[in-house]
N, C-alpha and C. Protein backbone atom coordinates (compact mmCIF):
# COMPACT_ATOMS: atom_id res chain seq x y z
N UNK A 1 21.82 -0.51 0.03
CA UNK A 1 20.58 0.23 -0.09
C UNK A 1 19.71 -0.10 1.12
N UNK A 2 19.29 1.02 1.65
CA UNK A 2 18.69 0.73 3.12
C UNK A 2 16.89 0.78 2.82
N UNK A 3 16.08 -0.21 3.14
CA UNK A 3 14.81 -0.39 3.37
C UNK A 3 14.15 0.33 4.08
N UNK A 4 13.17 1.06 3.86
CA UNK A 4 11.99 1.50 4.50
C UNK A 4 10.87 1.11 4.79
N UNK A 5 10.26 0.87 5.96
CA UNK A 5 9.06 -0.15 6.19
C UNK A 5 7.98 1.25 6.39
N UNK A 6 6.65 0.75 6.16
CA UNK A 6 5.52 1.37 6.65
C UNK A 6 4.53 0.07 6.43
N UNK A 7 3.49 0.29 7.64
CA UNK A 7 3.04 -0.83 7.36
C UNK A 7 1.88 -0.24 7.75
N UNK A 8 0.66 -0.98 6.93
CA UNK A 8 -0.65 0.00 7.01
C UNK A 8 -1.82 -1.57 7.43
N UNK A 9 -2.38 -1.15 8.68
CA UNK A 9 -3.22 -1.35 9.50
C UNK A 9 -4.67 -1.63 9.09
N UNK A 10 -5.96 -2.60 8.95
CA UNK A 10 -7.09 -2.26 8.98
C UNK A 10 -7.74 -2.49 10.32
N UNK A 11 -8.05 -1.24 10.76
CA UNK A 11 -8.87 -1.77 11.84
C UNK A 11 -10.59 -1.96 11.62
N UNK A 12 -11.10 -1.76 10.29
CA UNK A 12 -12.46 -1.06 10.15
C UNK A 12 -13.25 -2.78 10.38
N UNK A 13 -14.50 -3.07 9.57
CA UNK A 13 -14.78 -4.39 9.43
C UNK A 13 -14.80 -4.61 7.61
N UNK A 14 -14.21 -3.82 7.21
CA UNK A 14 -14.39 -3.74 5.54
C UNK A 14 -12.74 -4.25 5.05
N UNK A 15 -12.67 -5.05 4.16
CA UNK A 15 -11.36 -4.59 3.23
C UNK A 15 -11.35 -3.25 2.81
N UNK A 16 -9.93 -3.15 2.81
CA UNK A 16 -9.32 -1.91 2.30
C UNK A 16 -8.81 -2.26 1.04
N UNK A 17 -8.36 -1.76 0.28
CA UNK A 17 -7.70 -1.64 -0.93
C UNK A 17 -6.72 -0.84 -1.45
N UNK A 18 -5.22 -1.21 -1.07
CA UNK A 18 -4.00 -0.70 -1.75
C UNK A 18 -3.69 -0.61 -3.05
N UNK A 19 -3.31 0.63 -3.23
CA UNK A 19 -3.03 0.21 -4.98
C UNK A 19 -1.60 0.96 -4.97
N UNK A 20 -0.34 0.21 -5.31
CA UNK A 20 1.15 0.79 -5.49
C UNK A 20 0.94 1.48 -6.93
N UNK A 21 1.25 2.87 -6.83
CA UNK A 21 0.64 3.43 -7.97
C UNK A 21 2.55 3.77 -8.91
N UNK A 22 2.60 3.72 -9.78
CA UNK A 22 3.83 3.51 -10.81
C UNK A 22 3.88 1.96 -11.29
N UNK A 23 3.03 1.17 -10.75
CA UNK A 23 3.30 0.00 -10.92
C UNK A 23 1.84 0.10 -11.07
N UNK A 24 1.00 -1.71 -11.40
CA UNK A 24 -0.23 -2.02 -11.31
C UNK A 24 -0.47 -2.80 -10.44
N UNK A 25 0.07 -2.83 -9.17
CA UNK A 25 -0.32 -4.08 -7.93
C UNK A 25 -1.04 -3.31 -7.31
N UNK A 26 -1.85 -4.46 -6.80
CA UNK A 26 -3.42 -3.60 -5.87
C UNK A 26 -3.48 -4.86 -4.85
N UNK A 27 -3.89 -4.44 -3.62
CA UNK A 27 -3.89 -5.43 -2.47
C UNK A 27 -4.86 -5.08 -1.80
N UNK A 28 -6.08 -6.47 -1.15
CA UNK A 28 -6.70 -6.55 -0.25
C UNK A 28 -6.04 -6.56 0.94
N UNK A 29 -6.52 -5.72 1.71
CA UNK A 29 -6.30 -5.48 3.48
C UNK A 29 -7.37 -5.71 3.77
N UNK A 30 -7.87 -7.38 4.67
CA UNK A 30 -8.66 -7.40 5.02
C UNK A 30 -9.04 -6.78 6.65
N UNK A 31 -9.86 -7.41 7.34
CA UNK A 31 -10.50 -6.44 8.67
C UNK A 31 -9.58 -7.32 9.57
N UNK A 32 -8.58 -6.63 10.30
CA UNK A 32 -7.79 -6.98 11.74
C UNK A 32 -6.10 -7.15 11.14
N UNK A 33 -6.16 -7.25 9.57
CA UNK A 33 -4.71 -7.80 8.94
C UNK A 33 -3.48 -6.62 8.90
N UNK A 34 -2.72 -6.41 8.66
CA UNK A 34 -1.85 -5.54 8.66
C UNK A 34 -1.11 -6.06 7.13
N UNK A 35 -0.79 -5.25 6.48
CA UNK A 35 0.65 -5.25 5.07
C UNK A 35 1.31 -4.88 5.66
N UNK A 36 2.76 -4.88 4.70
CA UNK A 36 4.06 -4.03 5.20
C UNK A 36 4.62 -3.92 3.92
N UNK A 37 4.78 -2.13 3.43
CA UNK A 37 5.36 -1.89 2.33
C UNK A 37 6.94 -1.83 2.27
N UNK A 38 8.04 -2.30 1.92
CA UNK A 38 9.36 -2.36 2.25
C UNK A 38 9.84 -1.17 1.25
N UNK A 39 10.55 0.11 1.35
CA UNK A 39 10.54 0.81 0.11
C UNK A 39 12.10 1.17 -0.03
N UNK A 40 12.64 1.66 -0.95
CA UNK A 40 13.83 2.28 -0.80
C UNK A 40 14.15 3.44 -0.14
N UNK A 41 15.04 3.70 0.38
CA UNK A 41 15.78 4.69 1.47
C UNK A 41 16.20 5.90 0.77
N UNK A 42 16.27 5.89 -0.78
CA UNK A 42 17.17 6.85 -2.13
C UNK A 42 15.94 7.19 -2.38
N UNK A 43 15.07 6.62 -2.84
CA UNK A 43 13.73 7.18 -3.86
C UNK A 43 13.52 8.45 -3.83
N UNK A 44 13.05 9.11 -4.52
CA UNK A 44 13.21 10.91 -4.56
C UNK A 44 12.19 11.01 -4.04
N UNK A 45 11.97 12.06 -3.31
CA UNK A 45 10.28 12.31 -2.47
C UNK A 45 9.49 12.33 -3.97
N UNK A 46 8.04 11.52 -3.18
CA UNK A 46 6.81 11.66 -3.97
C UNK A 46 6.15 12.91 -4.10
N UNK A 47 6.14 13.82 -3.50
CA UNK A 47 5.78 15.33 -3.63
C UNK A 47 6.53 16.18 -3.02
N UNK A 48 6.23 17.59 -3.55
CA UNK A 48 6.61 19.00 -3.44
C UNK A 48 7.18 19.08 -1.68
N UNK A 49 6.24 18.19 -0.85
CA UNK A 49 6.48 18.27 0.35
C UNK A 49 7.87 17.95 1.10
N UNK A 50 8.29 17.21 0.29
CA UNK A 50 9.61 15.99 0.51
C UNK A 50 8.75 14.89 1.49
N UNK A 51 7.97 14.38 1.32
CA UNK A 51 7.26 12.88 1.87
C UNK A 51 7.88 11.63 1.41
N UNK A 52 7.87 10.76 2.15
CA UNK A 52 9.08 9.30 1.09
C UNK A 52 7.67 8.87 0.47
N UNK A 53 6.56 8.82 1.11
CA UNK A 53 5.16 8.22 0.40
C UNK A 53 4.26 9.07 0.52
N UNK A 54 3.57 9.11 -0.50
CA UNK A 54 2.75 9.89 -0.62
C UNK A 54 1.58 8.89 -0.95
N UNK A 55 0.27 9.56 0.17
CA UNK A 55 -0.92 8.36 -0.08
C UNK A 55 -2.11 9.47 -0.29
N UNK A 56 -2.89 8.81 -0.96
CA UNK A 56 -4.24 9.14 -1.62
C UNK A 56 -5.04 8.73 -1.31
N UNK A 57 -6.31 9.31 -0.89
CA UNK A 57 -7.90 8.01 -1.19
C UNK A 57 -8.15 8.12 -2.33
N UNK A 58 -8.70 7.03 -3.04
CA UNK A 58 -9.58 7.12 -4.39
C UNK A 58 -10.73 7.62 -4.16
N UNK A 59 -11.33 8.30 -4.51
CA UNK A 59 -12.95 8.63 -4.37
C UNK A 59 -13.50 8.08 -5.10
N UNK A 60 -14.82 7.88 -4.98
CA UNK A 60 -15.52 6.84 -6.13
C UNK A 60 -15.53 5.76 -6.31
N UNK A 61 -14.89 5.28 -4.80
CA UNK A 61 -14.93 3.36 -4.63
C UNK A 61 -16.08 3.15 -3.96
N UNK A 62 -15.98 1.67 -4.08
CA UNK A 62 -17.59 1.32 -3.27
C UNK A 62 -17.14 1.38 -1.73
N UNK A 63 -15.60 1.27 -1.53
CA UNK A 63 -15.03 1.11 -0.06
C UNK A 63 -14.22 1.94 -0.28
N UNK A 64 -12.82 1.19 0.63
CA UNK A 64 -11.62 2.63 1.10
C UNK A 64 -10.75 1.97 0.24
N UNK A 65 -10.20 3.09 -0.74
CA UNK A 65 -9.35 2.55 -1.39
C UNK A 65 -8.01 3.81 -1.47
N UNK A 66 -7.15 3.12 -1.85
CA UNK A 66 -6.13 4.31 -1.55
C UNK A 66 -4.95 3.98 -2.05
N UNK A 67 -4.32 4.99 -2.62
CA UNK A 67 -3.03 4.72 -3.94
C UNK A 67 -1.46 5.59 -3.12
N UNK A 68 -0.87 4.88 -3.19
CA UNK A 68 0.47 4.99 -2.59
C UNK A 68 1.66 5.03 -3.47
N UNK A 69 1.92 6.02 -3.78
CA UNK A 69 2.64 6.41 -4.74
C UNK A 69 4.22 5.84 -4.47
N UNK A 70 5.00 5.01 -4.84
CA UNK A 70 6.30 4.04 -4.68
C UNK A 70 6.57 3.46 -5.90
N UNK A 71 7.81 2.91 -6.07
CA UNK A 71 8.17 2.42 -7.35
C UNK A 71 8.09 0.69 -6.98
N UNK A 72 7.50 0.52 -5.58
CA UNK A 72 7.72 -0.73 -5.43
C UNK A 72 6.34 -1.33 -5.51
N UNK A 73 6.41 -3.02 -6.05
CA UNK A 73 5.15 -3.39 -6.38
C UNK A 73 4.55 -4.40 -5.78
N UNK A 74 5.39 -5.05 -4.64
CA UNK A 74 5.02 -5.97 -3.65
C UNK A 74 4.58 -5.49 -2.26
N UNK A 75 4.10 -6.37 -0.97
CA UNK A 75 3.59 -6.34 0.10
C UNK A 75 4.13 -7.26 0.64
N UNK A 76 3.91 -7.07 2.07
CA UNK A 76 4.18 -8.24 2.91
C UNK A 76 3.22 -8.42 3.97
N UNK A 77 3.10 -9.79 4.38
CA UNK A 77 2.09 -10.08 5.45
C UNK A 77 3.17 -9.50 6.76
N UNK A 78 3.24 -9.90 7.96
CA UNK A 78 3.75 -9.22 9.20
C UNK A 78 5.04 -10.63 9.01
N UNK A 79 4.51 -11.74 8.72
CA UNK A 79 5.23 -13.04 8.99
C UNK A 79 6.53 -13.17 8.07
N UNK A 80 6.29 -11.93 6.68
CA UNK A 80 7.55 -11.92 5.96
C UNK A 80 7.21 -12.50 4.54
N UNK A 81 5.59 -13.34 4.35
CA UNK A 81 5.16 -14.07 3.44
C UNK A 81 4.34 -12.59 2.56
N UNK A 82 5.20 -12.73 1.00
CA UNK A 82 4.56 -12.22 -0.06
C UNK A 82 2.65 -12.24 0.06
N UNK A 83 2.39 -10.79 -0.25
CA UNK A 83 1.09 -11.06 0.17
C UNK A 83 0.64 -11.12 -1.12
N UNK A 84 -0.42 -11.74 -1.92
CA UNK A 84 -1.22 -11.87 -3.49
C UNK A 84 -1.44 -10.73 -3.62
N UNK A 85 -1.80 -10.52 -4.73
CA UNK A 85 -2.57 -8.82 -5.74
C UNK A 85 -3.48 -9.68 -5.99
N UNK A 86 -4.57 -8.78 -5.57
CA UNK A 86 -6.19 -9.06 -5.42
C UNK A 86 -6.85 -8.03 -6.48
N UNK A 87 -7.69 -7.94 -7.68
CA UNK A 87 -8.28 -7.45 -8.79
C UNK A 87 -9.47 -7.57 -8.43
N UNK A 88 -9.83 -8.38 -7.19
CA UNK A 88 -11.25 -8.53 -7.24
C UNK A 88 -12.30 -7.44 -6.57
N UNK A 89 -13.52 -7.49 -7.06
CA UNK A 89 -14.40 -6.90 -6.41
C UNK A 89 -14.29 -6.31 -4.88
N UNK A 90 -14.66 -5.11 -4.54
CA UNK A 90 -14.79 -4.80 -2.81
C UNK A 90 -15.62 -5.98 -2.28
């Protein structure tokens, strides 16, 4: 089974906020950090479009928050180290 990377960037001065949506993991991206989502290569496109991910903003956050539709429920820092699920406040 072959891996798919995307790895999503903050450049702003705010955390961002990932949320892997099929699952309940949510991740702080803080300001300068990078994640890396590892996904499957099979997964059926997330929309009508054929997209392997399909991403969202939430509206109605106090910041940028945004839901990424995958069956997978982890992150990675750049270094390969599991990144925490963060629940907390923006």
């Amino acid at each position: 089974m072959t891996k798919l990377k995307q790895t999503f960037a903050n450049p702003t001065r705010s955390p961002i906020f990932l949320n892997l949506e099929l699952s309940t993991a949510r991740f702080r991206l803080n300001p300068g950090e990078e994640l890396i989502l590892l996904y499957d290569s099979n997964d059926p496109p997330s929309d009508d479009n054929g997209s392997a991910l399909r991403i969202e903003i939430i509206p109605e956050c106090s910041g940028i928050e945004l839901a990424i539709y995958t069956a997978e429920s982890v992150m990675f820092y750049p270094d390969g180290r599991e990144a925490p699920q963060d629940f907390g406040p923006a």
